[in-house]
N, C-alpha and C. Protein backbone atom coordinates (compact mmCIF):
# COMPACT_ATOMS: atom_id res chain seq x y z
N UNK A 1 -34.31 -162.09 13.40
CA UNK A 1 -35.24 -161.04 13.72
C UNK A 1 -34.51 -159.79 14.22
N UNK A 2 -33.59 -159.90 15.21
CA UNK A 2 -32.75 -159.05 15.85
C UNK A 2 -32.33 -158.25 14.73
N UNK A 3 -31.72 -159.13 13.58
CA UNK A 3 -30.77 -158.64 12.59
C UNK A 3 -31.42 -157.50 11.89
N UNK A 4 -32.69 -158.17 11.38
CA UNK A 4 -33.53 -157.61 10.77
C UNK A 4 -34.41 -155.98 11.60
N UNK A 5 -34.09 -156.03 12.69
CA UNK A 5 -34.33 -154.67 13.34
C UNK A 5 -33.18 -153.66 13.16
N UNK A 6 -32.03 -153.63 12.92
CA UNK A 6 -30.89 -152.96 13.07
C UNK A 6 -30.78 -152.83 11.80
N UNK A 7 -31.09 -153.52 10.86
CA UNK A 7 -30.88 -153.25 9.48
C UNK A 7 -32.16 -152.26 9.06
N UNK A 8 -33.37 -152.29 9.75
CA UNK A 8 -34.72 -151.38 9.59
C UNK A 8 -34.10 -149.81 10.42
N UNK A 9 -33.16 -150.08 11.11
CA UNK A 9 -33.12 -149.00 11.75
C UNK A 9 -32.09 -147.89 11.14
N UNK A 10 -31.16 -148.87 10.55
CA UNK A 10 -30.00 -147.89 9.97
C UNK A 10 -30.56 -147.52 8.52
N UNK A 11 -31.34 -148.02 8.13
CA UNK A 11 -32.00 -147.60 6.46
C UNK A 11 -32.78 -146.39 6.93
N UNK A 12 -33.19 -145.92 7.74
CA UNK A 12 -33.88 -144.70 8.08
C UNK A 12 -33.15 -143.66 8.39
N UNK A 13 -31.98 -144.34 9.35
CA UNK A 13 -30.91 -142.94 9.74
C UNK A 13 -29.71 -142.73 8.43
N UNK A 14 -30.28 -141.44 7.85
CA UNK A 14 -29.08 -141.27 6.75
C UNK A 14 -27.73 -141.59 7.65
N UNK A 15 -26.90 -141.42 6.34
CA UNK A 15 -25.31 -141.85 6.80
C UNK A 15 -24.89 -140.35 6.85
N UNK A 16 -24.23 -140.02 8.01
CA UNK A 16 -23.27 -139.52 8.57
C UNK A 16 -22.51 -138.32 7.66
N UNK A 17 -22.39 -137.16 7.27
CA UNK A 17 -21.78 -136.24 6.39
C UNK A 17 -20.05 -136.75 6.62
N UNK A 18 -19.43 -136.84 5.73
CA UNK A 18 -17.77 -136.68 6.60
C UNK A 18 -17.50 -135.66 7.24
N UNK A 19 -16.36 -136.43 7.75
CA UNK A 19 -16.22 -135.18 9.08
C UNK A 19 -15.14 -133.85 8.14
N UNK A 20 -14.72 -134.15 7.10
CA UNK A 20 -14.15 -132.90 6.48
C UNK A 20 -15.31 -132.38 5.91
N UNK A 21 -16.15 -132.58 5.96
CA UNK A 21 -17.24 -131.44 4.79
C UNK A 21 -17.90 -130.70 6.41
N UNK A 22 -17.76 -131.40 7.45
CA UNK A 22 -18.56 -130.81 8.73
C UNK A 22 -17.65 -129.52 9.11
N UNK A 23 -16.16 -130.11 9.26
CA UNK A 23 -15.54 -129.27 9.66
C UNK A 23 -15.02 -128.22 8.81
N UNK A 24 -15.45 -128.29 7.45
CA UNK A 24 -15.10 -127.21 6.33
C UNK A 24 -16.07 -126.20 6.47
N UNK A 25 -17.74 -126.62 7.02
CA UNK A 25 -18.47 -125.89 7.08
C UNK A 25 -18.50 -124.76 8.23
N UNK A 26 -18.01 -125.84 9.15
CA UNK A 26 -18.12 -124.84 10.46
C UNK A 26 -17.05 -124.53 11.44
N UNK A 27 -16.00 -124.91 10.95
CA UNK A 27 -14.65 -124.22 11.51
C UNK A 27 -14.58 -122.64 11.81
N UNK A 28 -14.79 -122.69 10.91
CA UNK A 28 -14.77 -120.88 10.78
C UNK A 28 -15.87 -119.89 11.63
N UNK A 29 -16.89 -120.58 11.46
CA UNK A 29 -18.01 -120.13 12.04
C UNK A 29 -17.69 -119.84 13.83
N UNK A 30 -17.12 -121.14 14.56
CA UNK A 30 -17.20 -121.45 15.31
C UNK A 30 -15.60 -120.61 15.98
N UNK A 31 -14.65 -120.76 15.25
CA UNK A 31 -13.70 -119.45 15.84
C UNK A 31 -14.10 -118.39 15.73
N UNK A 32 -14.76 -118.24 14.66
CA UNK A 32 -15.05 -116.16 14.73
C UNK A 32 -15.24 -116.10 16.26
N UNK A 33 -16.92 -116.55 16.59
CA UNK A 33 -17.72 -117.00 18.10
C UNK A 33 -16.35 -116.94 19.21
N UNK A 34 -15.28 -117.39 18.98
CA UNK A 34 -14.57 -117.75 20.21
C UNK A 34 -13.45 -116.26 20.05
N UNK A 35 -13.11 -115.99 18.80
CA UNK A 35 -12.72 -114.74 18.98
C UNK A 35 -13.19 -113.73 19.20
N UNK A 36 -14.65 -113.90 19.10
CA UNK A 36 -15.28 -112.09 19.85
C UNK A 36 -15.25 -112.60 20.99
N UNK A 37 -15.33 -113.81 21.80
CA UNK A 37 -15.15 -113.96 23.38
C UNK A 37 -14.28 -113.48 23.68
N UNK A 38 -12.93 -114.39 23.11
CA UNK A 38 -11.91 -114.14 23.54
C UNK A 38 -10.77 -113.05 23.21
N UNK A 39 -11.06 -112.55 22.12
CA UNK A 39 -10.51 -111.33 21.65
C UNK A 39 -8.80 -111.61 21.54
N UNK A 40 -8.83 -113.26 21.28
CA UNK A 40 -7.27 -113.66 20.54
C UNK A 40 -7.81 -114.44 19.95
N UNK A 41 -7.01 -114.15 18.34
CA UNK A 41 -7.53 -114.53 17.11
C UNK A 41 -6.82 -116.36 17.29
N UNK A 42 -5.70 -116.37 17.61
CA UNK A 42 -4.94 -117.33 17.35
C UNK A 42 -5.58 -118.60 18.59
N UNK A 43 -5.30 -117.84 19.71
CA UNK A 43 -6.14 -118.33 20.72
C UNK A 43 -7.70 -118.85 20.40
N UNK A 44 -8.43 -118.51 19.36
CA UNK A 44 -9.46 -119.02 19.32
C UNK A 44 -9.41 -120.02 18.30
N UNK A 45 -8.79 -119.73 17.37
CA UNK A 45 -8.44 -121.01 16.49
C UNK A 45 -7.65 -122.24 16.83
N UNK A 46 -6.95 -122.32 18.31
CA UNK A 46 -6.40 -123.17 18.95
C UNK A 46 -7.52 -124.16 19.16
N UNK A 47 -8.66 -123.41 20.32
CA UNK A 47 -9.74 -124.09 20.80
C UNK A 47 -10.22 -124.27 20.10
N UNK A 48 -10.55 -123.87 18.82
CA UNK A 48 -11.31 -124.83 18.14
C UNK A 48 -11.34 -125.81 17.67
N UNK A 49 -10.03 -125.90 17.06
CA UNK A 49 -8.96 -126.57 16.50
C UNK A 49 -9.75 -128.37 17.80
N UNK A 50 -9.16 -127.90 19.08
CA UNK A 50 -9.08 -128.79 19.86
C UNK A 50 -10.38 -129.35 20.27
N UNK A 51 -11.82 -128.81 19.69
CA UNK A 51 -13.20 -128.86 20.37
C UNK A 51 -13.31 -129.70 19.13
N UNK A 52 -12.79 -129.61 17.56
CA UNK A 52 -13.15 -130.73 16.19
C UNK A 52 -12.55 -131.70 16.76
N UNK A 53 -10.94 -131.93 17.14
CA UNK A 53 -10.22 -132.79 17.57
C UNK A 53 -11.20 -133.93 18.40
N UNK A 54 -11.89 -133.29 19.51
CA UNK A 54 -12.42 -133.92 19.96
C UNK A 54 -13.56 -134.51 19.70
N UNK A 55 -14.01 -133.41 18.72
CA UNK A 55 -15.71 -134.54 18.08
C UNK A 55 -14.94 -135.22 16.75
N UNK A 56 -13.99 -135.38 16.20
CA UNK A 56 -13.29 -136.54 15.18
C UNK A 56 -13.04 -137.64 16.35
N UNK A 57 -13.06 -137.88 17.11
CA UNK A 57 -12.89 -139.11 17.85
C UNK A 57 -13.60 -139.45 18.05
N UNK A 58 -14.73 -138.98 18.00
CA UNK A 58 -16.47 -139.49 18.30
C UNK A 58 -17.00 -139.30 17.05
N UNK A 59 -16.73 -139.04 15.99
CA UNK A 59 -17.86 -138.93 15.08
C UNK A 59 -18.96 -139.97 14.39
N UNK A 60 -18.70 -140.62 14.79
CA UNK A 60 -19.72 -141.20 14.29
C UNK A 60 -21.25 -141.07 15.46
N UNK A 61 -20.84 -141.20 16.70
CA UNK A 61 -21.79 -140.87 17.41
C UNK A 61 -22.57 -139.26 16.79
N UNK A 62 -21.14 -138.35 16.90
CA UNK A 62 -21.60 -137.12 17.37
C UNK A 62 -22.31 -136.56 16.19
N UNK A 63 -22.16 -137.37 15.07
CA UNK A 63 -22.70 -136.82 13.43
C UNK A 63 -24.44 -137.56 13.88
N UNK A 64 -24.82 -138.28 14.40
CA UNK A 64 -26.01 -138.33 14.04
C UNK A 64 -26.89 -137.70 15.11
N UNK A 65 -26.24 -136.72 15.80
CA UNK A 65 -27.07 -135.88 16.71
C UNK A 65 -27.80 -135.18 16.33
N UNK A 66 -28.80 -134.38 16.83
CA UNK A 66 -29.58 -133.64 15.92
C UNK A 66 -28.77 -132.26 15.57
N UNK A 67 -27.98 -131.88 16.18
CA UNK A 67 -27.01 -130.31 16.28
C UNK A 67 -25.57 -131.13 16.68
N UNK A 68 -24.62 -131.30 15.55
CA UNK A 68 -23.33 -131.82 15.86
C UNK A 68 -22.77 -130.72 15.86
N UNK A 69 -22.73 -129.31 14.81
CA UNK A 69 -21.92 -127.89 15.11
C UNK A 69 -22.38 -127.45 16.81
N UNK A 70 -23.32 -127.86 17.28
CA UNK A 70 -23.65 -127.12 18.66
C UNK A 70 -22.64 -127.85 19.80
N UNK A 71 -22.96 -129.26 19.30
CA UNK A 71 -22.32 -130.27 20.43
C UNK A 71 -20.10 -129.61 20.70
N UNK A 72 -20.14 -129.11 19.28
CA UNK A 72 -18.50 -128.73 18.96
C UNK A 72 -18.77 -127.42 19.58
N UNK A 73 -19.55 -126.33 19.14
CA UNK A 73 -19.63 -124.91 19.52
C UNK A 73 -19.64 -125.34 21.39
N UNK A 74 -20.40 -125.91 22.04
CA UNK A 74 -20.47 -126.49 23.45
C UNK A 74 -19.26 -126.50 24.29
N UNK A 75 -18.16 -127.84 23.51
CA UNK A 75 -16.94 -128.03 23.78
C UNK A 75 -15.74 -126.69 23.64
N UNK A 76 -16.45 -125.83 22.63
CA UNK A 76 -15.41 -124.73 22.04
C UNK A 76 -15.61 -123.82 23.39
N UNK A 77 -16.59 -123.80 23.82
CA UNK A 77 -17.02 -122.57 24.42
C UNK A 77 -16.74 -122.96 25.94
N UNK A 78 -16.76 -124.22 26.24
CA UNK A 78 -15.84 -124.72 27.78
C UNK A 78 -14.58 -124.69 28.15
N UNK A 79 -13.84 -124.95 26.27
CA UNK A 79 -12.40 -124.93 26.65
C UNK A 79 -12.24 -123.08 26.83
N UNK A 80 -12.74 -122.10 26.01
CA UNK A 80 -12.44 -120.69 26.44
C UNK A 80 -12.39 -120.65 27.86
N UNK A 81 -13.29 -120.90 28.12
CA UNK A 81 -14.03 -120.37 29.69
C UNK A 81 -13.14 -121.02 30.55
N UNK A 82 -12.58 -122.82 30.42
CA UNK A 82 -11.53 -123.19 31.12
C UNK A 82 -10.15 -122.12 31.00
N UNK A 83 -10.22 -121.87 29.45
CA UNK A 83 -8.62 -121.08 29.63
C UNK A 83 -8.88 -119.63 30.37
N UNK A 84 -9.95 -119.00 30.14
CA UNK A 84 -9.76 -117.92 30.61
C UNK A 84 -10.11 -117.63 32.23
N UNK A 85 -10.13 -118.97 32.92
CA UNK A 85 -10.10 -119.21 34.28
C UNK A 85 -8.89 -119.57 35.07
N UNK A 86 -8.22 -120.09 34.07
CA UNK A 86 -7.07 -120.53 34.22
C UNK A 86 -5.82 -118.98 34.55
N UNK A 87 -6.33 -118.11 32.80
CA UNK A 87 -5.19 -117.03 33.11
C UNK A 87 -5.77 -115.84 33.91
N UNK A 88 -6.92 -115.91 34.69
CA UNK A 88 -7.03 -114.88 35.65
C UNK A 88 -6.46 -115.42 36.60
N UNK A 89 -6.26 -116.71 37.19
CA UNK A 89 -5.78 -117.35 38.52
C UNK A 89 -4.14 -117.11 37.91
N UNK A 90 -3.55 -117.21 37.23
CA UNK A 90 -2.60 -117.19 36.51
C UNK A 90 -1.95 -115.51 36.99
N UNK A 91 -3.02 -114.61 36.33
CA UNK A 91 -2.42 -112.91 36.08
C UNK A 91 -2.86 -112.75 38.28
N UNK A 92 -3.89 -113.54 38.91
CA UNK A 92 -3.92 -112.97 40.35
C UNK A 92 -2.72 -113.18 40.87
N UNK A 93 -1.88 -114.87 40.89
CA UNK A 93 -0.87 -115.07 41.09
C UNK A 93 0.27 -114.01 40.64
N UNK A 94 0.49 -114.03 40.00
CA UNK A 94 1.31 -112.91 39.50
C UNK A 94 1.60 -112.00 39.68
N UNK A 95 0.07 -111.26 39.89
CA UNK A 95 -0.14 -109.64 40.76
C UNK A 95 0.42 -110.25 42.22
N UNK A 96 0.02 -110.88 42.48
CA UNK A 96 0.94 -111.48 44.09
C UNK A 96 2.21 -111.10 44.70
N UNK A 97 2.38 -111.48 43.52
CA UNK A 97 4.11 -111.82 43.50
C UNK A 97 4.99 -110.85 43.28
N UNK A 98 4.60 -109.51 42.12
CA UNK A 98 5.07 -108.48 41.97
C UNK A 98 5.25 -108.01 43.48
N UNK A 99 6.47 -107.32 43.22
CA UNK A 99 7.24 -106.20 44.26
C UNK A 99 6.28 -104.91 44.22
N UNK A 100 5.68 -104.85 45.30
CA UNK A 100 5.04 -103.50 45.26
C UNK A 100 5.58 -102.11 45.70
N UNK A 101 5.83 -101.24 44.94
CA UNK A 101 6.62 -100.23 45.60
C UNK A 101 5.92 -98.78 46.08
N UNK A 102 5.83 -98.27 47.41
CA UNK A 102 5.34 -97.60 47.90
C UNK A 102 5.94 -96.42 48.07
N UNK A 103 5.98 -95.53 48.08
CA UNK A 103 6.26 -93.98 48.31
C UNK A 103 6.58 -93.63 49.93
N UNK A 104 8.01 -93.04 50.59
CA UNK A 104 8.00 -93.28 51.82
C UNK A 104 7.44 -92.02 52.42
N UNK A 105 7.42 -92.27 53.79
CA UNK A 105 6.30 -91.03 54.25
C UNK A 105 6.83 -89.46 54.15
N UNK A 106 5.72 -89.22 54.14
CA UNK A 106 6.08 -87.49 53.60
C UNK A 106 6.76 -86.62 55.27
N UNK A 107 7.57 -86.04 54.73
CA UNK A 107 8.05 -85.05 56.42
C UNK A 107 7.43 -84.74 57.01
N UNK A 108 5.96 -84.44 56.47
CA UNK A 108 4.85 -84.20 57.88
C UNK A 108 5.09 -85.16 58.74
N UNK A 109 4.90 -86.26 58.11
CA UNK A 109 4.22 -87.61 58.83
C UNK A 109 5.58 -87.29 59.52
N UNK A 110 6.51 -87.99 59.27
CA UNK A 110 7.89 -88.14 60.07
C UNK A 110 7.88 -87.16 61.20
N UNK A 111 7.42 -86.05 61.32
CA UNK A 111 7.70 -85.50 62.26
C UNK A 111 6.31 -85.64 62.98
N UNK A 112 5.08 -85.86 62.50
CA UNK A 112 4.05 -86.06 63.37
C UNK A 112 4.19 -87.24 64.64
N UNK A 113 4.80 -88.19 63.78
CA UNK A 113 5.04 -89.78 64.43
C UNK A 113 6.49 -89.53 65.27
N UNK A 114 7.13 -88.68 64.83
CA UNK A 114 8.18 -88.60 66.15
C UNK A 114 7.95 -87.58 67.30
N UNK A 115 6.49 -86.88 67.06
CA UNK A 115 5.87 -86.04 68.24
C UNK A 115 4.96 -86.71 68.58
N UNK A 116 4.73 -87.51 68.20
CA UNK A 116 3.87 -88.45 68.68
C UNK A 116 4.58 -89.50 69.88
N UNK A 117 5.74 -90.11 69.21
CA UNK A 117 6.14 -90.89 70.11
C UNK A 117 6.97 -90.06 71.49
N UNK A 118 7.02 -88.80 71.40
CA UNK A 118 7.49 -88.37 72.83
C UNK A 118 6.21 -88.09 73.68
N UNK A 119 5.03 -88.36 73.37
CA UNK A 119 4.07 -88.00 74.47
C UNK A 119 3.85 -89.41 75.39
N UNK A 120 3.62 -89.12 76.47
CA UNK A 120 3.24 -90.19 77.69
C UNK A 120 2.19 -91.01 76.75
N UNK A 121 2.29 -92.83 77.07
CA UNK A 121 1.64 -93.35 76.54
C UNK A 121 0.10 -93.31 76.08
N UNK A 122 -0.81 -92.85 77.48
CA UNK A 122 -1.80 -92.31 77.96
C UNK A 122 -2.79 -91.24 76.94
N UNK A 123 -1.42 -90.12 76.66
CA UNK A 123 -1.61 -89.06 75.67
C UNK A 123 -1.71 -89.73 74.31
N UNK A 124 -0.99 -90.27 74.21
CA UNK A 124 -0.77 -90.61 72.33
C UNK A 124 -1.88 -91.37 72.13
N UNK A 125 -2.05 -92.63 73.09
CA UNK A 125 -3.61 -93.53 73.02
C UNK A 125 -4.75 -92.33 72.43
N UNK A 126 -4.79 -91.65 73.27
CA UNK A 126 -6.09 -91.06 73.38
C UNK A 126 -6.39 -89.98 72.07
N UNK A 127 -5.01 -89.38 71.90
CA UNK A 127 -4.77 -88.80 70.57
C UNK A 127 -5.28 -89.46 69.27
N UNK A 128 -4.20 -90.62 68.88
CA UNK A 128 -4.98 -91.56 68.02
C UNK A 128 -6.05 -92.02 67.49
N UNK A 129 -6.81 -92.45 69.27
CA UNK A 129 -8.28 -93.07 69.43
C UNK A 129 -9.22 -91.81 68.51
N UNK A 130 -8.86 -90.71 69.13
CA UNK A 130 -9.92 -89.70 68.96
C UNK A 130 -9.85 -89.17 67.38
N UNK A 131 -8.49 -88.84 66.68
CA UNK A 131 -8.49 -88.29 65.59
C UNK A 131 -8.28 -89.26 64.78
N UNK A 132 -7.65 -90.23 64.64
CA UNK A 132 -7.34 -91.32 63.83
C UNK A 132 -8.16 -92.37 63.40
N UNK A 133 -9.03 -93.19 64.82
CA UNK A 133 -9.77 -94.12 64.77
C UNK A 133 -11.19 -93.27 65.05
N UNK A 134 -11.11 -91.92 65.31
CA UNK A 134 -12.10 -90.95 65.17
C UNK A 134 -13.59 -91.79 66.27
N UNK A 135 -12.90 -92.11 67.47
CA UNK A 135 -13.94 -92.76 69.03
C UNK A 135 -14.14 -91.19 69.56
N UNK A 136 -14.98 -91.14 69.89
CA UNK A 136 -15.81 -89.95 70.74
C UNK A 136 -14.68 -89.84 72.14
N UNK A 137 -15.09 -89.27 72.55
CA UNK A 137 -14.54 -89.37 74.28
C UNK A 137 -15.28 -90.33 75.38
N UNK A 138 -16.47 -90.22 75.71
CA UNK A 138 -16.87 -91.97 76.19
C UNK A 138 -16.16 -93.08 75.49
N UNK A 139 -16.09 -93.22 74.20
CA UNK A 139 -15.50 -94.44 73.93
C UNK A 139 -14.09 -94.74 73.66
N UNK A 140 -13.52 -93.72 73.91
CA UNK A 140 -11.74 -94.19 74.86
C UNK A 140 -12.12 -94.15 76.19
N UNK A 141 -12.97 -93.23 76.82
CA UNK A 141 -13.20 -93.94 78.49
C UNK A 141 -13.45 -95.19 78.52
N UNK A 142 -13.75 -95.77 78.11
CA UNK A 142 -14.74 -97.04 78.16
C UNK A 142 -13.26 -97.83 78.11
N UNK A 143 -12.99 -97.95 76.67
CA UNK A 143 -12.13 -98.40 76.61
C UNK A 143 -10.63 -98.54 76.84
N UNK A 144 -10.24 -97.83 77.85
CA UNK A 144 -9.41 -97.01 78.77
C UNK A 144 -9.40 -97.44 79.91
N UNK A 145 -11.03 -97.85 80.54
CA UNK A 145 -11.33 -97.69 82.02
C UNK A 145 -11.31 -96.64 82.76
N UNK A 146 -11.54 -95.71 82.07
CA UNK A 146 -11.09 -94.17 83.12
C UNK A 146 -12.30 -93.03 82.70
N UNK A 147 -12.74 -92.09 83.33
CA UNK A 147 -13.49 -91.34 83.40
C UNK A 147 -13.43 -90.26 82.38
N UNK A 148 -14.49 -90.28 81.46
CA UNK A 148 -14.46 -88.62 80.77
C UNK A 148 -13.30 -87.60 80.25
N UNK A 149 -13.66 -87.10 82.03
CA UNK A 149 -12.85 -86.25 82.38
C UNK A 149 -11.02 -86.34 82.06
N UNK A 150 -11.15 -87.69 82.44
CA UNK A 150 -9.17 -88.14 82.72
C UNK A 150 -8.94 -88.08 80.54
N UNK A 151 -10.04 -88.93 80.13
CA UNK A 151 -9.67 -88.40 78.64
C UNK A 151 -9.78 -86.97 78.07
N UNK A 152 -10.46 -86.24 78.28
CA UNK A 152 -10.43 -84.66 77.93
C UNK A 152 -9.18 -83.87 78.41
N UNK A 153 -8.67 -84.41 79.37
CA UNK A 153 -7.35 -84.26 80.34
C UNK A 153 -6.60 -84.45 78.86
N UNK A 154 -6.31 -85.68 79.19
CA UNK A 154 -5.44 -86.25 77.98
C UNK A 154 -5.40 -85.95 76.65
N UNK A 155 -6.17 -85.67 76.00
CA UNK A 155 -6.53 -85.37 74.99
C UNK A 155 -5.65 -83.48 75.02
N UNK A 156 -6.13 -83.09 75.86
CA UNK A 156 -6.01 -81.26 75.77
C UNK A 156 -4.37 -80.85 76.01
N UNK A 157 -3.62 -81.71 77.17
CA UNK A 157 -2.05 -82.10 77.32
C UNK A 157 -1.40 -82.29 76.13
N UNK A 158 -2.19 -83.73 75.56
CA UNK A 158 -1.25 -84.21 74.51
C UNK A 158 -1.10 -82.72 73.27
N UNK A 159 -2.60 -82.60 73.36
CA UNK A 159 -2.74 -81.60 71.69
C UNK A 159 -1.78 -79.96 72.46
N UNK A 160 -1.66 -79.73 73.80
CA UNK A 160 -0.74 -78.94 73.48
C UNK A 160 1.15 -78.90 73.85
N UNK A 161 1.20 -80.16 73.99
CA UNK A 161 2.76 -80.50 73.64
C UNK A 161 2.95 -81.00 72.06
N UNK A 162 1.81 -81.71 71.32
CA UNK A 162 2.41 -81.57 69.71
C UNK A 162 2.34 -80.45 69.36
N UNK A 163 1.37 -78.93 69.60
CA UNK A 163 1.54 -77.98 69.19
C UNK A 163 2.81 -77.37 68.69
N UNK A 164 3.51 -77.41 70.71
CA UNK A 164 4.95 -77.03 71.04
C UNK A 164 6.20 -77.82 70.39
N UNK A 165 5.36 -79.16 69.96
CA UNK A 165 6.79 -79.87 69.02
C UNK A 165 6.87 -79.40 67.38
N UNK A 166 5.32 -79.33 66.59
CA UNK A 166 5.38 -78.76 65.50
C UNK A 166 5.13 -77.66 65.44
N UNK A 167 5.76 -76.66 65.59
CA UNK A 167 6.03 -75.47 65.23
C UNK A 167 5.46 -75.24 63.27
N UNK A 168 5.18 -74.17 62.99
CA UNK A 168 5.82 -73.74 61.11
C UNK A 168 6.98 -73.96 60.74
N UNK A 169 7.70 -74.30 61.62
CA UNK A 169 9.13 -74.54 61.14
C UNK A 169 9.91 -75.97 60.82
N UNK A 170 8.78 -76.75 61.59
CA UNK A 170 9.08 -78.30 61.46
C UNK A 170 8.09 -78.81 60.18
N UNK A 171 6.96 -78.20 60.36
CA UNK A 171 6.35 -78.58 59.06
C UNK A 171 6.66 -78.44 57.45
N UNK A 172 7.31 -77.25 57.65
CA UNK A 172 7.81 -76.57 56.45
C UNK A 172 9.12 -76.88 56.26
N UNK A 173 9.99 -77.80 56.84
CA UNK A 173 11.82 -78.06 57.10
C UNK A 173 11.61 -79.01 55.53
């Protein structure tokens, strides 16, 4: 009886196309698809290459699916997406690693930062705070501990000893 069910069942399901007439049909089809993804010709004919590979080891299952080009287009379209996950982690690493080369500071700066470093600690804080990190005057008091006043102090000292250090003549050297 058993027998007789499996033999009713396979007389209904046609037999299976070969897998060279499957893959003659839709090889091609299925790289174009991976080369407009991927926009490498060779690269897409790899994966595809490797998405048939993998439904020829199954075919007999994968031929009586209702969409066996989809089940391959599926696999084609995971391995892209794996590779092209792969070479962005690949090109970030990389960008990593490159030597980055920076431009050294311009003579303003050099002479700003060495008129900078002759003012009393007090002065240069408050200098910084105010034009650099651009804090109001309450908020270097605050953060200071000191009154207003003692920063407007500071602030008006410092800005006229860098005056007296940059001259037109240091800027322009």
């Amino acid at each position: 009886m058993q027998r007789w069910g499996m033999l009713a069942r396979d007389m209904y399901m046609p037999e299976p196309p070969p897998f060279a007439e499957f893959y003659g049909a839709q090889f091609q089809r299925i790289a174009v698809q991976l080369y407009a993804y991927l926009g490498d010709h060779a690269e897409a004919q790899d994966l595809a290459q490797e998405a048939f590979c993998r439904a020829l080891q199954q075919w007999p299952k994968i031929a009586r699916y209702d969409d066996p080009a989809g089940w391959v287009r599926r696999v084609a379209w995971n391995l892209a997406t794996s590779r092209l996950r792969r070479l962005q982690t690949a090109i970030g690493f990389l960008a990593r690693q490159r030597e980055q080369h920076v431009e050294g500071p311009s003579p303003d700066r050099v002479a700003l930062v060495a008129a900078l470093a002759t003012l009393p600690p007090a002065q240069r804080r408050a200098l910084v705070l105010h034009h650099l990190a651009q804090l109001g005057v309450a908020e270097i008091a605050e953060q200071e501990g000191v009154a207003e006043g003692t920063v407007r102090s500071w602030l008006t000292r410092g800005r006229a000893r860098l005056a007296a250090q940059l001259t037109p003549e240091v800027w322009h050297a």
